[in-house]
Protein backbone atom coordinates (compact mmCIF):
# COMPACT_ATOMS: atom_id res chain seq x y z
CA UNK A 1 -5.25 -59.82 17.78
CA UNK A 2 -4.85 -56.16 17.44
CA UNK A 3 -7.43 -55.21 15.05
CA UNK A 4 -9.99 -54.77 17.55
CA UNK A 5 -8.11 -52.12 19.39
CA UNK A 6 -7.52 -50.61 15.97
CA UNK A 7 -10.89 -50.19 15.21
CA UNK A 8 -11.87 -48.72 18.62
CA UNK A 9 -9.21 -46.22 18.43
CA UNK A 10 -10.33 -45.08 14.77
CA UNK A 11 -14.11 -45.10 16.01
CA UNK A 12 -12.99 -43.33 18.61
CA UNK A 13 -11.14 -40.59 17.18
CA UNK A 14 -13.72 -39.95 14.60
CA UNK A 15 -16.23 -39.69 17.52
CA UNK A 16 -13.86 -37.01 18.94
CA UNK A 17 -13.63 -35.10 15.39
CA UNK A 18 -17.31 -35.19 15.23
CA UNK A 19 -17.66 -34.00 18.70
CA UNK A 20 -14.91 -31.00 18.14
CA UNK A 21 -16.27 -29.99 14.76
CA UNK A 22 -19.97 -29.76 16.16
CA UNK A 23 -18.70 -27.59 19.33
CA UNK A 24 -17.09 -25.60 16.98
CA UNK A 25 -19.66 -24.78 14.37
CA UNK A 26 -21.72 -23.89 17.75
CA UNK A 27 -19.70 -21.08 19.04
CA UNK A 28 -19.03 -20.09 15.55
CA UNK A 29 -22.88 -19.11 15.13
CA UNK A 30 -22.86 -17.19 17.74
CA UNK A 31 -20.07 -14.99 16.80
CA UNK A 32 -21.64 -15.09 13.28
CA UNK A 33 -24.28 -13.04 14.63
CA UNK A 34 -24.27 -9.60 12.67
CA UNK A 35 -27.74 -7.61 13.74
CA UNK A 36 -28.59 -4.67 10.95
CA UNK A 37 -29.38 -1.53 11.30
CA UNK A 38 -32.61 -0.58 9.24
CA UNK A 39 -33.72 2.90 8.85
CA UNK A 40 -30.78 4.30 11.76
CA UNK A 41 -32.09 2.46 14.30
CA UNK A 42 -30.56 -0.52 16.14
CA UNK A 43 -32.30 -2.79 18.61
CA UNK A 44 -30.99 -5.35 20.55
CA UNK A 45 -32.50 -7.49 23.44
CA UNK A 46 -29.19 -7.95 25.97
CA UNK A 47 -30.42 -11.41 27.29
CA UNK A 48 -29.71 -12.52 22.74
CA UNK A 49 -25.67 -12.02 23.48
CA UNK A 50 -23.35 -14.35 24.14
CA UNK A 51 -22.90 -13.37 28.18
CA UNK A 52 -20.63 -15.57 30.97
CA UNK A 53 -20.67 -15.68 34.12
CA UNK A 54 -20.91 -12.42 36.46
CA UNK A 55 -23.38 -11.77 33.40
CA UNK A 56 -26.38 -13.63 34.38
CA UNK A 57 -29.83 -13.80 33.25
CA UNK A 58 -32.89 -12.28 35.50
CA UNK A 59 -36.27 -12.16 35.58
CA UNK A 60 -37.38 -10.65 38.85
CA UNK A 61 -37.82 -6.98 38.34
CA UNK A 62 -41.37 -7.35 36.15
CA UNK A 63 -41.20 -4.57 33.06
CA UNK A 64 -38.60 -6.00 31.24
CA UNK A 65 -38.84 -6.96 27.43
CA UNK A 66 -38.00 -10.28 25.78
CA UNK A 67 -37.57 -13.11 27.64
CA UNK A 68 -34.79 -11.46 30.17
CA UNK A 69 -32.82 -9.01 31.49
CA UNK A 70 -28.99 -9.17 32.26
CA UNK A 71 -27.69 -7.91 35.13
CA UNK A 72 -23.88 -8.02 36.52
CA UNK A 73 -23.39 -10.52 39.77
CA UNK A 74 -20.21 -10.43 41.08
CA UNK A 75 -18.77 -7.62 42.98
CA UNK A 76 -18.58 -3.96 42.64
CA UNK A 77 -15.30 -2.77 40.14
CA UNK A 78 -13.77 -0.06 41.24
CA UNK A 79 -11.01 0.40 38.62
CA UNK A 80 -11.32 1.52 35.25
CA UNK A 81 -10.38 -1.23 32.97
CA UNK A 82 -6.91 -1.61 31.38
CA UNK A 83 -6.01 -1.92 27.94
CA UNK A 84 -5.65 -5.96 27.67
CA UNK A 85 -8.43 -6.28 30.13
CA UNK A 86 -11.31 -8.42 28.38
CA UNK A 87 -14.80 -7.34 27.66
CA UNK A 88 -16.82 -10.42 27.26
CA UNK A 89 -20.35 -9.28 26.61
CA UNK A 90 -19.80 -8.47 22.45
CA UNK A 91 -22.23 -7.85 20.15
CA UNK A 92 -21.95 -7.13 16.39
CA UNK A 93 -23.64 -4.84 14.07
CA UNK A 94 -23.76 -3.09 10.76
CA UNK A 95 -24.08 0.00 9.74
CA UNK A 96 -25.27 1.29 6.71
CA UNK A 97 -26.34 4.77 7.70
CA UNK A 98 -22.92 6.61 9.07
CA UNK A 99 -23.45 9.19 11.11
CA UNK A 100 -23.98 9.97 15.37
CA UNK A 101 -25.94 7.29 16.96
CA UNK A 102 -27.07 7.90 20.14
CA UNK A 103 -26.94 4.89 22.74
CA UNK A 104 -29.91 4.16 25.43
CA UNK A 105 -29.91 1.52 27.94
CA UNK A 106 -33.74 0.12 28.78
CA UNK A 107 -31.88 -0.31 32.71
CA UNK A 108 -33.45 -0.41 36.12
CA UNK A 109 -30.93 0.40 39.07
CA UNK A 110 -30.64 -0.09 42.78
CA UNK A 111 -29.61 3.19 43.94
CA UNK A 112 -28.32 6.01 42.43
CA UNK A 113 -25.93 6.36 40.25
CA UNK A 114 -24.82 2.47 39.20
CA UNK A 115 -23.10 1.65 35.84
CA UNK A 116 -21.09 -0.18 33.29
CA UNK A 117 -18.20 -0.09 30.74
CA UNK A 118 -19.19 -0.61 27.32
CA UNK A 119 -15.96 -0.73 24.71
CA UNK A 120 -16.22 0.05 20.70
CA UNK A 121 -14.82 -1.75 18.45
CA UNK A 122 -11.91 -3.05 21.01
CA UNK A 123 -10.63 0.64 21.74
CA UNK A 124 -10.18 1.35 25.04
CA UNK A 125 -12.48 4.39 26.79
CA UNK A 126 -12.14 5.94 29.87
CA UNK A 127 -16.12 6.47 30.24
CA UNK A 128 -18.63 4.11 31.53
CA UNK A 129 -22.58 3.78 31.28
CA UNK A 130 -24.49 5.11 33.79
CA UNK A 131 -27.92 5.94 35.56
CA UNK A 132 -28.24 8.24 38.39
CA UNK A 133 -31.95 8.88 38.72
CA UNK A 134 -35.16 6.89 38.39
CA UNK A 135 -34.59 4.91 40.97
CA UNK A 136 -35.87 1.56 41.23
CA UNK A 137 -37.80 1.66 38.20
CA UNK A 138 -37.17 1.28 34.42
CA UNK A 139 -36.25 3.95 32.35
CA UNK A 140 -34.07 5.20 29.43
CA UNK A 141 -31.32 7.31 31.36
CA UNK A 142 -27.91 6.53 29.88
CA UNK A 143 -25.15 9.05 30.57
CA UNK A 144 -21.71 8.97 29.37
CA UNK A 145 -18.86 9.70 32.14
CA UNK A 146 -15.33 10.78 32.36
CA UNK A 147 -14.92 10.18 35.78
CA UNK A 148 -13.55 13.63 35.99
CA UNK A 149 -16.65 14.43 38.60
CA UNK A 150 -19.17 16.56 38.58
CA UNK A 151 -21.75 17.92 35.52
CA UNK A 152 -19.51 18.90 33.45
CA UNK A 153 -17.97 14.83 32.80
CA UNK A 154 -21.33 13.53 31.85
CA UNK A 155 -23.12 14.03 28.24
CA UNK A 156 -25.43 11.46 26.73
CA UNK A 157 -23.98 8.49 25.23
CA UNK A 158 -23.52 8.78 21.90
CA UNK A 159 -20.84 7.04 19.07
CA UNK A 160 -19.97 8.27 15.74
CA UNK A 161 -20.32 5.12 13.44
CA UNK A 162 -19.11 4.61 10.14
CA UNK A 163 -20.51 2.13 7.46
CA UNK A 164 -19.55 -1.38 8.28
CA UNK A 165 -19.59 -3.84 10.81
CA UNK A 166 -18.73 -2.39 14.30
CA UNK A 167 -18.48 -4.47 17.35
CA UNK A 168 -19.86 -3.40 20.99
CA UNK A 169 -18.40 -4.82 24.03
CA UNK A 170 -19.71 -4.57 27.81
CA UNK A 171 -18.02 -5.19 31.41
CA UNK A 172 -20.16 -4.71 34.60
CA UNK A 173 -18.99 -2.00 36.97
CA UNK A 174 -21.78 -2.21 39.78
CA UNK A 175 -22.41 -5.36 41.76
CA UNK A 176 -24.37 -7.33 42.87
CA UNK A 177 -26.97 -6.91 40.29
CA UNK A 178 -27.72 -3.84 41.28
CA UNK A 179 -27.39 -2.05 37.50
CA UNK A 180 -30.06 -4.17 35.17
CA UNK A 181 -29.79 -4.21 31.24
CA UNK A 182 -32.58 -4.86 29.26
CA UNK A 183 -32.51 -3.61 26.08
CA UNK A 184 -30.35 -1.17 23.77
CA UNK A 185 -30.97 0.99 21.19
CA UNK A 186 -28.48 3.47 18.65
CA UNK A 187 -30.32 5.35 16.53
CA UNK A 188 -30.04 8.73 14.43
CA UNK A 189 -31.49 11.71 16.10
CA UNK A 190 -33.66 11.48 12.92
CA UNK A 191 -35.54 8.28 13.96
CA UNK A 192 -39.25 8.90 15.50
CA UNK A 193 -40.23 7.62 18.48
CA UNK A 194 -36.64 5.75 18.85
CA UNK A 195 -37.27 4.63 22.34
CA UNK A 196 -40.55 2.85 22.67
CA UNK A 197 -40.09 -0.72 24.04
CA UNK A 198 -42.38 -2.42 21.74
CA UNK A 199 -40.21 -1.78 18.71
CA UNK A 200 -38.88 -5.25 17.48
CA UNK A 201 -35.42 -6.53 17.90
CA UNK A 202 -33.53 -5.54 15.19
CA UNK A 203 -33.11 -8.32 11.92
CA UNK A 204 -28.96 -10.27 11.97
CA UNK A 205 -27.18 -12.30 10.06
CA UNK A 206 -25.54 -16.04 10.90
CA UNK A 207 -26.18 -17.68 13.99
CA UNK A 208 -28.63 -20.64 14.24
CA UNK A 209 -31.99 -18.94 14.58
CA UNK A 210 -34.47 -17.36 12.11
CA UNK A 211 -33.95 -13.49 12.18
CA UNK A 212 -37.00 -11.71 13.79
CA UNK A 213 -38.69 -9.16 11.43
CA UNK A 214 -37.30 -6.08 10.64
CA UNK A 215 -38.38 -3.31 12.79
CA UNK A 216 -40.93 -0.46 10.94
CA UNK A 217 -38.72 2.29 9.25
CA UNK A 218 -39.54 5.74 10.10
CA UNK A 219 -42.21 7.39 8.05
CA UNK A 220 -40.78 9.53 5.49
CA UNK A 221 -41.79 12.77 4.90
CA UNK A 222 -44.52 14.10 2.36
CA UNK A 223 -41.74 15.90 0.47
CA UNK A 224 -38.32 17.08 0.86
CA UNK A 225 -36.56 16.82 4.77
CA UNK A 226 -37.66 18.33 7.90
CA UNK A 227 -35.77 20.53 9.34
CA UNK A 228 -35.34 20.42 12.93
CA UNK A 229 -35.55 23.73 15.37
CA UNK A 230 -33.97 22.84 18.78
CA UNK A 231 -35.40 24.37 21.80
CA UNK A 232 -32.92 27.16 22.89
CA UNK A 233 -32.97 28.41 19.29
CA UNK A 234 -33.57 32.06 19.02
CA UNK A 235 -36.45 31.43 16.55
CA UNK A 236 -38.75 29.74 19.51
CA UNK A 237 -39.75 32.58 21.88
CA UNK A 238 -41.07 31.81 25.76
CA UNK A 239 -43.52 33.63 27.65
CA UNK A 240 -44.11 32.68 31.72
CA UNK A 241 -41.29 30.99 33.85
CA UNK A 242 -39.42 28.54 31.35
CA UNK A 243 -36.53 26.52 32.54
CA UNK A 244 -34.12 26.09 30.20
CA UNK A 245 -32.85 22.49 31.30
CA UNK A 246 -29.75 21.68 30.01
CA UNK A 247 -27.73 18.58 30.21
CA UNK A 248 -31.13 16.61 29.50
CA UNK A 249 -30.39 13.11 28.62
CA UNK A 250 -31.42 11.48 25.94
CA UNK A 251 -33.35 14.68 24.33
CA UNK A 252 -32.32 16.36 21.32
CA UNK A 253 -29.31 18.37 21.42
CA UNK A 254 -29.62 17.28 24.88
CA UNK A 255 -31.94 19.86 26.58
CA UNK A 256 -35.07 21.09 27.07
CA UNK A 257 -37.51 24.02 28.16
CA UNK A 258 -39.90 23.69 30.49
CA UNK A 259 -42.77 25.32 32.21
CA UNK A 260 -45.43 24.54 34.63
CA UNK A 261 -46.25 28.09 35.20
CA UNK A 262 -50.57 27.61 33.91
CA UNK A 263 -50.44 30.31 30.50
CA UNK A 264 -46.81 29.85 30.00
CA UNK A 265 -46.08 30.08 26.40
CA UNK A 266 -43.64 28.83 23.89
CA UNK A 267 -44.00 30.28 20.27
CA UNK A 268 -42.72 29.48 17.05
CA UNK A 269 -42.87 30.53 13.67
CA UNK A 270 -41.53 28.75 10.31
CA UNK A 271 -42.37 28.79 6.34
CA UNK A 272 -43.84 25.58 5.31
CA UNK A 273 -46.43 22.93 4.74
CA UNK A 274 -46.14 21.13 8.11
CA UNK A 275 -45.12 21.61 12.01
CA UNK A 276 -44.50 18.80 14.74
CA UNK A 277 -43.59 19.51 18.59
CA UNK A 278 -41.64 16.99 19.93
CA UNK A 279 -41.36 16.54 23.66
CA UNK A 280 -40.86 14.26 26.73
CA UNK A 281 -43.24 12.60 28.08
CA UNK A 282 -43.45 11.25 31.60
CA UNK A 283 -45.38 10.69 35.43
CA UNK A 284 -45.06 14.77 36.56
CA UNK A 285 -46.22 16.00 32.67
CA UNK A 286 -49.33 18.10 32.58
CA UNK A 287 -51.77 19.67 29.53
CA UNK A 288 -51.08 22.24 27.00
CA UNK A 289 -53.43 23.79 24.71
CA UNK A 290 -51.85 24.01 21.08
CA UNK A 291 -52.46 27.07 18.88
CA UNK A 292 -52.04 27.63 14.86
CA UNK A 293 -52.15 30.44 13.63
CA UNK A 294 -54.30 31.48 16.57
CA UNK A 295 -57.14 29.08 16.43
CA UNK A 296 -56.66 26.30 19.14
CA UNK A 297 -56.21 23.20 17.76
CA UNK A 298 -56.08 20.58 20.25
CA UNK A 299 -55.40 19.94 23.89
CA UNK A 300 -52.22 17.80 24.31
CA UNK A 301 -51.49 15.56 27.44
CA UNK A 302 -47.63 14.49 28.00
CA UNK A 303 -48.47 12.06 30.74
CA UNK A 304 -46.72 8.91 30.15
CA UNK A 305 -46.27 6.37 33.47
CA UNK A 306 -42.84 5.78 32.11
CA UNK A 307 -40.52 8.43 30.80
CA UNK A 308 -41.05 8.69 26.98
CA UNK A 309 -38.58 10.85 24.99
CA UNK A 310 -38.13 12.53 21.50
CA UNK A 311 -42.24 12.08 21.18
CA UNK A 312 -43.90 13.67 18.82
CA UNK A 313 -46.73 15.07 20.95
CA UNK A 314 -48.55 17.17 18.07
CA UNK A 315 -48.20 16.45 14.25
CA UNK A 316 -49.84 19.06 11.51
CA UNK A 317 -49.81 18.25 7.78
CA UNK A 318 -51.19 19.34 4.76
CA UNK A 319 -50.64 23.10 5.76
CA UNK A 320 -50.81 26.07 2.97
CA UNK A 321 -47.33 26.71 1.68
CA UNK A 322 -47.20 29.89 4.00
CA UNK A 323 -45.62 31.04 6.91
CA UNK A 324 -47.55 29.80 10.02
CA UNK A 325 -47.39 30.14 14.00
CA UNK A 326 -47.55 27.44 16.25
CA UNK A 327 -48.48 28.70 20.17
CA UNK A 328 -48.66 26.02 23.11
CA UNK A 329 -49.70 27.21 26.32
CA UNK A 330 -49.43 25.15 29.10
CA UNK A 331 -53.10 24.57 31.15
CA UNK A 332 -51.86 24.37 34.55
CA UNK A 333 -53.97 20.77 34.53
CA UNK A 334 -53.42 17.26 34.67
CA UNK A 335 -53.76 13.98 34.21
CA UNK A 336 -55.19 12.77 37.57
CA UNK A 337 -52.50 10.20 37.70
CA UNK A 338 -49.48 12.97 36.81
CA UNK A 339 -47.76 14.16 39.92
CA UNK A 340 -47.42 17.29 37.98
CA UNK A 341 -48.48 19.96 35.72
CA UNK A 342 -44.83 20.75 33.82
CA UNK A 343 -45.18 20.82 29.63
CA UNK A 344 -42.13 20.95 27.62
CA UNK A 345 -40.22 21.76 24.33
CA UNK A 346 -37.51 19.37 23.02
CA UNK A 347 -37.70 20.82 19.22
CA UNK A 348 -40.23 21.75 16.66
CA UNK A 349 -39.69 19.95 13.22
CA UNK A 350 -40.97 21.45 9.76
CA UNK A 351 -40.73 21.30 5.92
């Protein structure tokens, strides 16, 4: 008389194994999900992590990458979080090229100066995330913050990663999806080009999809390393209303000079076989006429539409192993979409 119930209560129970076992296996491939760093660059689309709810999913603000953005919904937080609050945004990674990575946000924002907390490796930071320009648009600006007000509490966002698996954890700070998050990148200040939005999401490890392709890894050099000359070095000498801009997010060293003073000048001379001027380029950039060695070489435009930085605006190889001068003089002329004639220097880079 019984064995019917018996059998429905084993059927049932296996049914109920089945159904456990497959739920977890699910949210184990997500946390499964290791992305690699290749070449000292990281790239992660924020839409690919495993977000809840205030974290939602957007699509409304056109100029985002991937399928998505995310973007914080509930209300404004106020507080900075405490040490057993939770961070439920993570996202793993590994690195196998230790050193300082710098960390970008592709973010649009609502009004000025709109944020985030973002946690490493479950340690708790009083800093947040933030954006306080650009307005309304997409962009790269990612300061770090003390909250201790004023200049001197913000520096770019940067972490000092060792080989290994690392974990990085976010918690939104402005409401009402007025702080957007596309896309991130950490990358070596070695990496070319680091921020351009058509580089490809960086390969993983585990979860339940095929990992995209890895993204290109930097060109090496002919021979040897570069060495890198930041702007405010003594060895680069101006001529003609520079601005030396310090503070400069997401640059090298974090400044810049700049000029839009027409036959400003910004000289610099080094011992090798090849010369590259890196610089920003964005919507108020102008021309500059490049020099070597006295004979002009080229006429360089930094327009961009959106802010570009750490470009390599003008690349010379093959150079005599002699000492050489490299000149740029700013033009004073445009692009007749720029809103301005300003040229700058980030850093030159030789061997």
């Amino acid at each position: 008389m019984n064995e019917p119930r018996r059998l429905k209560s084993k059927v049932f129970s296996a049914l109920v194994t089945a159904l456990l076992a497959v739920g977890w296996q699910q949210s184990g491939l997500a946390a499964e999900t290791v992305y690699q760093e290749v070449g000292g660059l990281l790239v992660i689309e924020n839409e690919h992590g495993p977000y809840a709810y205030p974290f939602v999913a957007a699509t409304a603000k056109p100029g985002y990458t991937g399928s998505s953005y995310i973007t914080w919904a509930g209300p404004g937080v106020t507080q900075w979080p405490s040490s057993s609050e939770d961070f439920p945004y993570v996202f793993k990674f590994n690195i196998t090229h230790p050193g300082r990575y710098y960390f970008v946000v592709h973010n649009w924002i609502a009004s000025p100066y709109c944020s985030f907390f973002a946690q490493l490796d479950g340690i708790r930071q009083t800093t947040h995330q933030f954006s306080y320009s650009y307005v309304q648009q997409w962009n790269w600006q990612t300061w770090n913050d003390t909250g201790a007000g004023g200049p001197s509490s913000r520096f770019p966002a940067y972490y000092d990663l060792t080989a290994g698996i690392h974990t990085l954890a976010f918690k939104g700070r402005s409401g009402n999806s007025t702080y957007l998050m596309d896309r991130f990148h950490l990358y070596l200040s070695s990496v070319p080009n680091p921020l351009n939005t058509s580089l490809p999401e960086s390969p993983y490890t585990g979860g339940s999809t095929t990992p995209p392709p890895p993204p290109p890894p930097p060109p090496p050099p002919t021979s040897g390393t570069l060495t890198t000359v930041n702007d405010d070095s003594s060895r680069v000498t101006y001529s003609g209303g520079w601005t030396d801009n310090n503070g400069a997010v997401n640059r090298i060293n974090g400044d810049e000079h700049y000029t839009a003073l027409t036959g400003g000048s910004a000289q610099f001379t080094f011992l090798g076989t090849q010369i590259t001027w890196v610089a920003t380029k964005f919507s108020n950039r102008g021309k500059a006429d490049v020099y070597l060695d006295g004979v002009l070489q080229t006429t360089v435009d930094e327009y961009s539409a959106s802010v570009l930085f750490q470009q390599r605006v003008y690349v010379k190889t093959g150079l005599s192993a002699a000492t050489h001068t490299l000149k740029i003089v700013c033009k004073g002329t445009k692009n007749a979409s720029s809103t301005g004639t300003y040229i700058d220097v980030d850093a030159f880079k030789y061997q």
